[in-house]
Protein backbone atom coordinates (compact mmCIF):
# COMPACT_ATOMS: atom_id res chain seq x y z
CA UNK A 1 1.25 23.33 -6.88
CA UNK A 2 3.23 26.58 -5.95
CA UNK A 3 6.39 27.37 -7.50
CA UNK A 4 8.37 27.03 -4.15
CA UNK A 5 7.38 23.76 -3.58
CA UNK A 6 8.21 23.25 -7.37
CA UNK A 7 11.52 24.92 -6.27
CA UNK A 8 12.61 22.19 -3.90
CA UNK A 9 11.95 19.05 -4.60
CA UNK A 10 13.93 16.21 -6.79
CA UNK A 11 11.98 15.96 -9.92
CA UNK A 12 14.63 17.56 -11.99
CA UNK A 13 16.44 14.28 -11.15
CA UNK A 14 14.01 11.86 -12.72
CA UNK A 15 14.15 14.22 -15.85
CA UNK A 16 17.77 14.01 -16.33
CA UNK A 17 18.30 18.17 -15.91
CA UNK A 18 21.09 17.72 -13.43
CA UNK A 19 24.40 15.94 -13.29
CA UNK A 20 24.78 12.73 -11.89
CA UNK A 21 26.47 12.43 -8.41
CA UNK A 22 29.27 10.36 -9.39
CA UNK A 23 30.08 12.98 -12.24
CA UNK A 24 31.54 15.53 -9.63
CA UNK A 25 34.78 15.31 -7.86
CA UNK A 26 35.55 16.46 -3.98
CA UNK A 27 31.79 16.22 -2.90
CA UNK A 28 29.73 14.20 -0.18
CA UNK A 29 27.36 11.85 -1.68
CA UNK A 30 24.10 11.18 -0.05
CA UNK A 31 21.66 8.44 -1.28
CA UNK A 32 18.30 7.99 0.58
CA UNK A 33 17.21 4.50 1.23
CA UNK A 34 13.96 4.82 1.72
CA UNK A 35 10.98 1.78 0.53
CA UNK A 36 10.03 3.03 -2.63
CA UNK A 37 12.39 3.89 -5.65
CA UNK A 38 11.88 7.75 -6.28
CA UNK A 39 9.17 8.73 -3.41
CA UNK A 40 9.53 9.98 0.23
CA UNK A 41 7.68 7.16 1.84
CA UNK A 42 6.22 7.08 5.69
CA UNK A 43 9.24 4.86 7.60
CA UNK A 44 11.91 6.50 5.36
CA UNK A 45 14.95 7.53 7.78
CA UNK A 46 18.23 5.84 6.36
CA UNK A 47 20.08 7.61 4.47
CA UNK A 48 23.71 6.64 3.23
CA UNK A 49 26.95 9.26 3.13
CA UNK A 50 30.24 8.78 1.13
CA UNK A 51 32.69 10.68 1.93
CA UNK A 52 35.19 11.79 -0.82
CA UNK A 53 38.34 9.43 0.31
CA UNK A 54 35.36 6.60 0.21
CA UNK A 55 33.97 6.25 3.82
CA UNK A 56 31.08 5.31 3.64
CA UNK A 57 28.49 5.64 6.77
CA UNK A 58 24.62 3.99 7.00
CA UNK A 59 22.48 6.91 9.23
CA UNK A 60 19.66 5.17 10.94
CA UNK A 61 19.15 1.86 8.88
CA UNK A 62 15.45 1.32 10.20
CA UNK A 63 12.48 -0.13 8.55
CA UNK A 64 13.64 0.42 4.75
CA UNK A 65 16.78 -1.06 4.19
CA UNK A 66 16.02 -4.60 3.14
CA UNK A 67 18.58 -6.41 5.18
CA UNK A 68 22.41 -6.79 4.94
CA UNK A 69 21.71 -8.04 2.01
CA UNK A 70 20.46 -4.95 0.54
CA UNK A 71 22.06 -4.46 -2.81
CA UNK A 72 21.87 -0.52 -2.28
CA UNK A 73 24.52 -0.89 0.70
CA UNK A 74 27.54 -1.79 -0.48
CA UNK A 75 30.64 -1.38 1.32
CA UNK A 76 30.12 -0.02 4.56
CA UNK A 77 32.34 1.54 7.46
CA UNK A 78 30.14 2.62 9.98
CA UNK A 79 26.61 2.32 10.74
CA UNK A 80 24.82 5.23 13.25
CA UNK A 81 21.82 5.24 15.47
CA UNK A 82 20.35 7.85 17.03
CA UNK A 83 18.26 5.87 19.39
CA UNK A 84 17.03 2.28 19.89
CA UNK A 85 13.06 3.09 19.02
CA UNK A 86 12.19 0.33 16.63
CA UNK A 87 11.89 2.56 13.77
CA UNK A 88 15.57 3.74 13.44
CA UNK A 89 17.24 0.59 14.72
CA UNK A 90 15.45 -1.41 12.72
CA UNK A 91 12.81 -4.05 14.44
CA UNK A 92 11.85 -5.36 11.37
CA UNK A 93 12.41 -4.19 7.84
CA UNK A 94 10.64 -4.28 4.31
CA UNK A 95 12.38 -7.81 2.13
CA UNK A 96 12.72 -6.26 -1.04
CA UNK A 97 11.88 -2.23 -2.18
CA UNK A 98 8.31 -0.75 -3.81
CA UNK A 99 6.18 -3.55 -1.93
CA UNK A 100 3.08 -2.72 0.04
CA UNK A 101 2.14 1.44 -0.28
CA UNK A 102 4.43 4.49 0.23
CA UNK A 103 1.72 5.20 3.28
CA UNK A 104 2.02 1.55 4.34
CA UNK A 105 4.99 -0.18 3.32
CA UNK A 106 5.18 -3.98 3.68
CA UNK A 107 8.01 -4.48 6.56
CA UNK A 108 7.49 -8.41 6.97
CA UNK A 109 11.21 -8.89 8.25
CA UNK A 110 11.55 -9.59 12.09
CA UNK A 111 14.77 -8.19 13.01
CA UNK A 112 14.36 -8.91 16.89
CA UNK A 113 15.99 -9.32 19.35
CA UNK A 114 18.97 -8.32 17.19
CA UNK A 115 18.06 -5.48 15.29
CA UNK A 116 18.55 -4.41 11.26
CA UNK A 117 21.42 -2.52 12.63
CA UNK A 118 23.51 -5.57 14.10
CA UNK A 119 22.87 -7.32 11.31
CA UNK A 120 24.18 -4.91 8.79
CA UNK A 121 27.16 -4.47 10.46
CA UNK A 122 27.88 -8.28 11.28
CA UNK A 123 27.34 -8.85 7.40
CA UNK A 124 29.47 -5.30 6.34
CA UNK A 125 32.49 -5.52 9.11
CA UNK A 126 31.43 -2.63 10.31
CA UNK A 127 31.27 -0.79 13.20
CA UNK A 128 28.52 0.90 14.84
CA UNK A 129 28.97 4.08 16.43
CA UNK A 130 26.80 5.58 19.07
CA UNK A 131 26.91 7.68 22.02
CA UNK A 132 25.20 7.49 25.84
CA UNK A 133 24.83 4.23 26.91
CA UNK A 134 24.12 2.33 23.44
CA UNK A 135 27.24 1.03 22.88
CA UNK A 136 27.11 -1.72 25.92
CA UNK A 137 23.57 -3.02 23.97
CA UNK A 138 25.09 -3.37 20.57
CA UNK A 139 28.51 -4.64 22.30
CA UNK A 140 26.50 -7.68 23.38
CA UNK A 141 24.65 -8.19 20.08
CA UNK A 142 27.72 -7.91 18.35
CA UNK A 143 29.11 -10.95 20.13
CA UNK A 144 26.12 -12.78 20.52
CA UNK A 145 26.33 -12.91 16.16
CA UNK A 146 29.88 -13.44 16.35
CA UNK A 147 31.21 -10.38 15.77
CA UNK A 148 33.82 -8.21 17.87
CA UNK A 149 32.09 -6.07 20.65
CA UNK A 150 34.49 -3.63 20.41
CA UNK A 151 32.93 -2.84 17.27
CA UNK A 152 30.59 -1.12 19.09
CA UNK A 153 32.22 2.64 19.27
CA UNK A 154 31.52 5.04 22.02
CA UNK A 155 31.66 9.08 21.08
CA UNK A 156 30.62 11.07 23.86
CA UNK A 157 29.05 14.81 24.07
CA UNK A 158 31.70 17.25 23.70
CA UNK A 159 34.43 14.30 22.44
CA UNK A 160 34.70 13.61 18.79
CA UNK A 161 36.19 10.43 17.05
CA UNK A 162 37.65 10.02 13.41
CA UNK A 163 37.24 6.74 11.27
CA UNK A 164 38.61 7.32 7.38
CA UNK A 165 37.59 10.71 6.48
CA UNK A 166 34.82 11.63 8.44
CA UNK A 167 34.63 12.95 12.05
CA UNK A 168 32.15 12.37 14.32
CA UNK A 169 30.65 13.86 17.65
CA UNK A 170 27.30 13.38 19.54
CA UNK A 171 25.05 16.49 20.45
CA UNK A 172 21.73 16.28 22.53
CA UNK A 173 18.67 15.25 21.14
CA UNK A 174 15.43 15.62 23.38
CA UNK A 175 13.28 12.83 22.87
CA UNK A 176 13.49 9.18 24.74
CA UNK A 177 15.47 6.36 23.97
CA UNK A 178 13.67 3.21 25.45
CA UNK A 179 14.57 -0.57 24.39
CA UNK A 180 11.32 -2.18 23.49
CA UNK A 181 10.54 -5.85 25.34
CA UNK A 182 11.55 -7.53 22.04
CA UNK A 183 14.73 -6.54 21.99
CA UNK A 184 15.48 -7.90 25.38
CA UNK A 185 13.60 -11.57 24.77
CA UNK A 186 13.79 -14.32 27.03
CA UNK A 187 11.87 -14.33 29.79
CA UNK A 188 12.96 -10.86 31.51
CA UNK A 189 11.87 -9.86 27.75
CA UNK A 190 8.44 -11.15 28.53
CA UNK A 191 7.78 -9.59 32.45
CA UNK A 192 8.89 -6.59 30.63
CA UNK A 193 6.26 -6.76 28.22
CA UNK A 194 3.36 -7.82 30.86
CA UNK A 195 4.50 -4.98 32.83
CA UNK A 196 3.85 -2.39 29.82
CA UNK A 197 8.26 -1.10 30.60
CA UNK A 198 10.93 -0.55 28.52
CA UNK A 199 14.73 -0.73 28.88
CA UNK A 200 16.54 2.38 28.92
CA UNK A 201 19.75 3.03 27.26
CA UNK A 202 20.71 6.23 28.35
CA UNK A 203 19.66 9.74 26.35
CA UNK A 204 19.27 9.94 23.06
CA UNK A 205 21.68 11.64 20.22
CA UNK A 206 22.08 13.58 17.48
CA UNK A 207 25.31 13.58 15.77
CA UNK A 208 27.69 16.60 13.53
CA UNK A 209 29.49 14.82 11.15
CA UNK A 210 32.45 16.72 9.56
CA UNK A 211 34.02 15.28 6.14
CA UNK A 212 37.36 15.74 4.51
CA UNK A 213 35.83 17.94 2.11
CA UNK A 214 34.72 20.49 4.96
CA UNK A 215 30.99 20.19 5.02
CA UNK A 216 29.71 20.00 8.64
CA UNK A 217 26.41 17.89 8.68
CA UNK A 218 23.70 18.06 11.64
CA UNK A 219 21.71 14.78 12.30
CA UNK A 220 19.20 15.37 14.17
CA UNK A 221 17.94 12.69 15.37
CA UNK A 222 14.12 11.89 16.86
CA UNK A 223 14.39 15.54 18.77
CA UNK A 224 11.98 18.99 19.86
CA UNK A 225 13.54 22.38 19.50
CA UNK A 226 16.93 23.06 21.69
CA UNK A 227 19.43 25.42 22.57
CA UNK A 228 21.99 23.34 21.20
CA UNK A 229 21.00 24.18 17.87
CA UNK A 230 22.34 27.14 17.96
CA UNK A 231 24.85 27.44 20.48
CA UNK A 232 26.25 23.85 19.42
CA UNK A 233 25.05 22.98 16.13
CA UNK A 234 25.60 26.59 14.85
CA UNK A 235 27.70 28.72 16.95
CA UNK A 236 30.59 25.94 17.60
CA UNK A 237 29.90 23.34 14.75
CA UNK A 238 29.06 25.86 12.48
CA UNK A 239 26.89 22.61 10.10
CA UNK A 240 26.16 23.81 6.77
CA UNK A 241 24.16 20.39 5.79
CA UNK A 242 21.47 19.38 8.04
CA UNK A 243 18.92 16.73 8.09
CA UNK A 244 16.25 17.42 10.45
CA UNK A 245 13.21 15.55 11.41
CA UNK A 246 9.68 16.94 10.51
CA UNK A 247 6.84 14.66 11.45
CA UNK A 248 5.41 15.70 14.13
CA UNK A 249 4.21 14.55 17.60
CA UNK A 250 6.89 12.37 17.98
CA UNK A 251 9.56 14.65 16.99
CA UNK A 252 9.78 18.65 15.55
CA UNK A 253 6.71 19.24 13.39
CA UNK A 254 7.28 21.31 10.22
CA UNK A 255 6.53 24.67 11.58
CA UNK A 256 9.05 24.01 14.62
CA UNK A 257 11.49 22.52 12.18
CA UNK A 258 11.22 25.28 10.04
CA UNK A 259 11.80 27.84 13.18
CA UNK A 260 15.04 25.46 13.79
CA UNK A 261 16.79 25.74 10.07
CA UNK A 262 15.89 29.70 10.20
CA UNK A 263 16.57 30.97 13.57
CA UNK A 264 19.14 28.93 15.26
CA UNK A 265 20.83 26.22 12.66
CA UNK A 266 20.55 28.96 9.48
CA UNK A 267 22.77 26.41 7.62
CA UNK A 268 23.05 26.09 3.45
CA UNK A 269 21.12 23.11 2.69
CA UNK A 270 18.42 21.22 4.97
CA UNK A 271 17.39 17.66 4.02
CA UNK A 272 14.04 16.59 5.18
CA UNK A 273 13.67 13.53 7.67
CA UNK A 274 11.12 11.42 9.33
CA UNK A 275 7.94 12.87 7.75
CA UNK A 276 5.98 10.03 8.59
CA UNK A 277 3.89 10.01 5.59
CA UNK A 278 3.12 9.28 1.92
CA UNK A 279 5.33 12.85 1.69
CA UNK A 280 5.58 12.50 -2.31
CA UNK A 281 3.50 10.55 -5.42
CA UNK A 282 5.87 10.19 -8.40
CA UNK A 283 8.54 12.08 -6.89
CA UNK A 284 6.12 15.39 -6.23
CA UNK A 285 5.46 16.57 -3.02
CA UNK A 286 2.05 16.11 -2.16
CA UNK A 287 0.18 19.60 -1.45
CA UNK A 288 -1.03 19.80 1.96
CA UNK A 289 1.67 17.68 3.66
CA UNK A 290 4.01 18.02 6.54
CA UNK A 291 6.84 18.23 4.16
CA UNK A 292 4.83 20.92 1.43
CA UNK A 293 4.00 22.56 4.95
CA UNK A 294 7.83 22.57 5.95
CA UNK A 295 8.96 23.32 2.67
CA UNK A 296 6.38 26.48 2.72
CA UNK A 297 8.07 27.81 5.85
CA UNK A 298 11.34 27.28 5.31
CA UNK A 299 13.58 30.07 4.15
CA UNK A 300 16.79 27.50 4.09
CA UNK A 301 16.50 25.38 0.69
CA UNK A 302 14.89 22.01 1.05
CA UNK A 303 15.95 18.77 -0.27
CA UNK A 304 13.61 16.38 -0.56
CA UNK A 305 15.00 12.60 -0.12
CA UNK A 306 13.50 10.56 -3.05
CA UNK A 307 14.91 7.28 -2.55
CA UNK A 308 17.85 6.01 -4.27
CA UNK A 309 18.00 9.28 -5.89
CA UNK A 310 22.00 10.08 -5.45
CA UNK A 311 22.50 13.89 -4.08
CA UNK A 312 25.93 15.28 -3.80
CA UNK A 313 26.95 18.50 -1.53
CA UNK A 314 30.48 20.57 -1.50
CA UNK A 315 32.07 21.61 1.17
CA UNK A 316 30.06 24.84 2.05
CA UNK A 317 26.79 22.99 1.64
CA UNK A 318 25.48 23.59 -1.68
CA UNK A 319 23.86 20.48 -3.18
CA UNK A 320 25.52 20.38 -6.72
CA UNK A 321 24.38 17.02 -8.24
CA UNK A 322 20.84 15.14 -7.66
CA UNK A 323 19.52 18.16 -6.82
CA UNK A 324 16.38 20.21 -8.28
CA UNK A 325 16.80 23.11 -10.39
CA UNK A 326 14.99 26.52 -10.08
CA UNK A 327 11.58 26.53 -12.54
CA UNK A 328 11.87 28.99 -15.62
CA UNK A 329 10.32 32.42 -14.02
């Protein structure tokens, strides 16, 4: 394996060479929740933030977190989604971590017609913040489990909206953002499934998060390359942090990624997202893969998310705990 690939990912962590998260003061902590302790695993998306004064936001809870009662959660404040695909909002979810594969992991949990997401939330108090037209879906769902639909937060392009710490804003994402027949039921559920349609819930969304420390984070959300990037994400948001997805047909693949993070984003730090694949195998990236492919064309530092592997960024981006270290020349 080349040294850059050495470079970047999160062994160092499972060796002890770096400082735990929770050692260092005035930083953003990032955990990945992904199905397997210490890999980068095919449905991985969620990943947990913590910002210094103790918000604490769930990104895209999908197919990995093992239900509200998850003992990685913990507190939570908000939960976001970038779109309603099954995937991120969670149709069904794995019941406990490390079962099945890190190619195939076992997601036996049938979340529907609720979603991971409402369920988290009901459990946590929290509320779930989206933009477009998502709110009015998880509004209902909200009630439905007897919770408050105006837990369901609206933040629109352009707007922003501050809970604890943390401030958020939507940016465009270009990709779709269909509801799936299951997560309608009933028999409207049903016609919609013999028909082969989905729901629509308006665009989907990425999101810049901005924390009382300073750091600017891009999620990107299920997109393709777009202006935005640069005349949103960089030029006005200026992020510093981004996670970006890399997997291909469905979203940016590495090589387009990789043009993102160097010519129009050109933040500090990028965490990989959404590789949909077996990415790592005891916490090494695996040669030939998207992400070793990314990683290879990327001229912005890559973290790679090993789950429940606690990173921790400063205000300008730098990841300064749970992060690799450079090999010895």
């Amino acid at each position: 394996m080349c040294n850059k690939i050495r470079f970047f990912f999160a062994a160092a962590v499972l060796t002890g060479q770096v400082l735990a998260a929770n050692e260092v003061a005035g930083v953003v902590k990032v955990t990945p929740l992904g199905s397997h302790d210490g890999e980068f695993c095919r449905f991985d998306r969620a990943l947990l933030f913590e910002d210094p004064d103790g918000t604490r936001v769930l990104y895209d809870a999908g197919r990995t977190v093992a239900g509200a009662d998850d003992p990685r959660l913990g507190r939570l404040d908000v939960v976001l989604v970038s779109h309603l695909h099954g995937d991120h909002v969670g149709d069904r979810h794995i019941a406990h971590v490390n079962t099945g594969e890190c190619a195939n992991p076992e997601t036996p949990v049938v979340a529907t017609p609720a979603s991971s997401t409402v369920a988290i939330a009901l459990a946590k108090k929290a509320s779930i913040l989206t933009g477009s037209e998502m709110p009015k879906f998880f509004a209902k769902r909200l009630a439905t489990g007897g919770g408050d639909p105006k837990d369901a937060l609206l933040v629109r392009f352009g707007g922003s909206r501050r809970i604890g710490g943390v401030t958020f804003t939507t940016v465009p994402a270009v990709h779709s953002n269909g509801i799936a027949p299951e997560f309608i039921g009933g028999p409207l559920g049903e016609m919609m499934e013999a028909a082969g349609i989905t729901a629509y819930a308006g665009p989907p969304t990425g999101y810049v998060l901005t924390f009382s420390n300073g750091l600017v984070v891009y999620l990107s959300g299920d997109t393709g390359i777009t202006a935005e990037q640069r005349t949103v994400v960089r030029d006005h948001y200026a992020a510093e942090l981004v996670v970006l997805n890399i997997g291909d047909t469905f979203t940016t693949g590495p090589e387009e990624a990789a043009f993102v993070v160097n010519e129009l984003i050109a933040p500090t730090t990028v965490i990989a997202s959404h590789a949909n694949e077996a990415a790592t195998r005891d916490g090494r990236v695996i040669e030939g893969t998207r992400t070793a492919r990314f990683i290879g064309a990327s001229r912005v530092p890559v973290v790679v998310p090993l789950s429940d592997v606690q990173l921790a960024f400063d205000g300008e981006g730098h990841c300064v705990a749970g992060c690799p270290v450079p090999d010895s020349p």
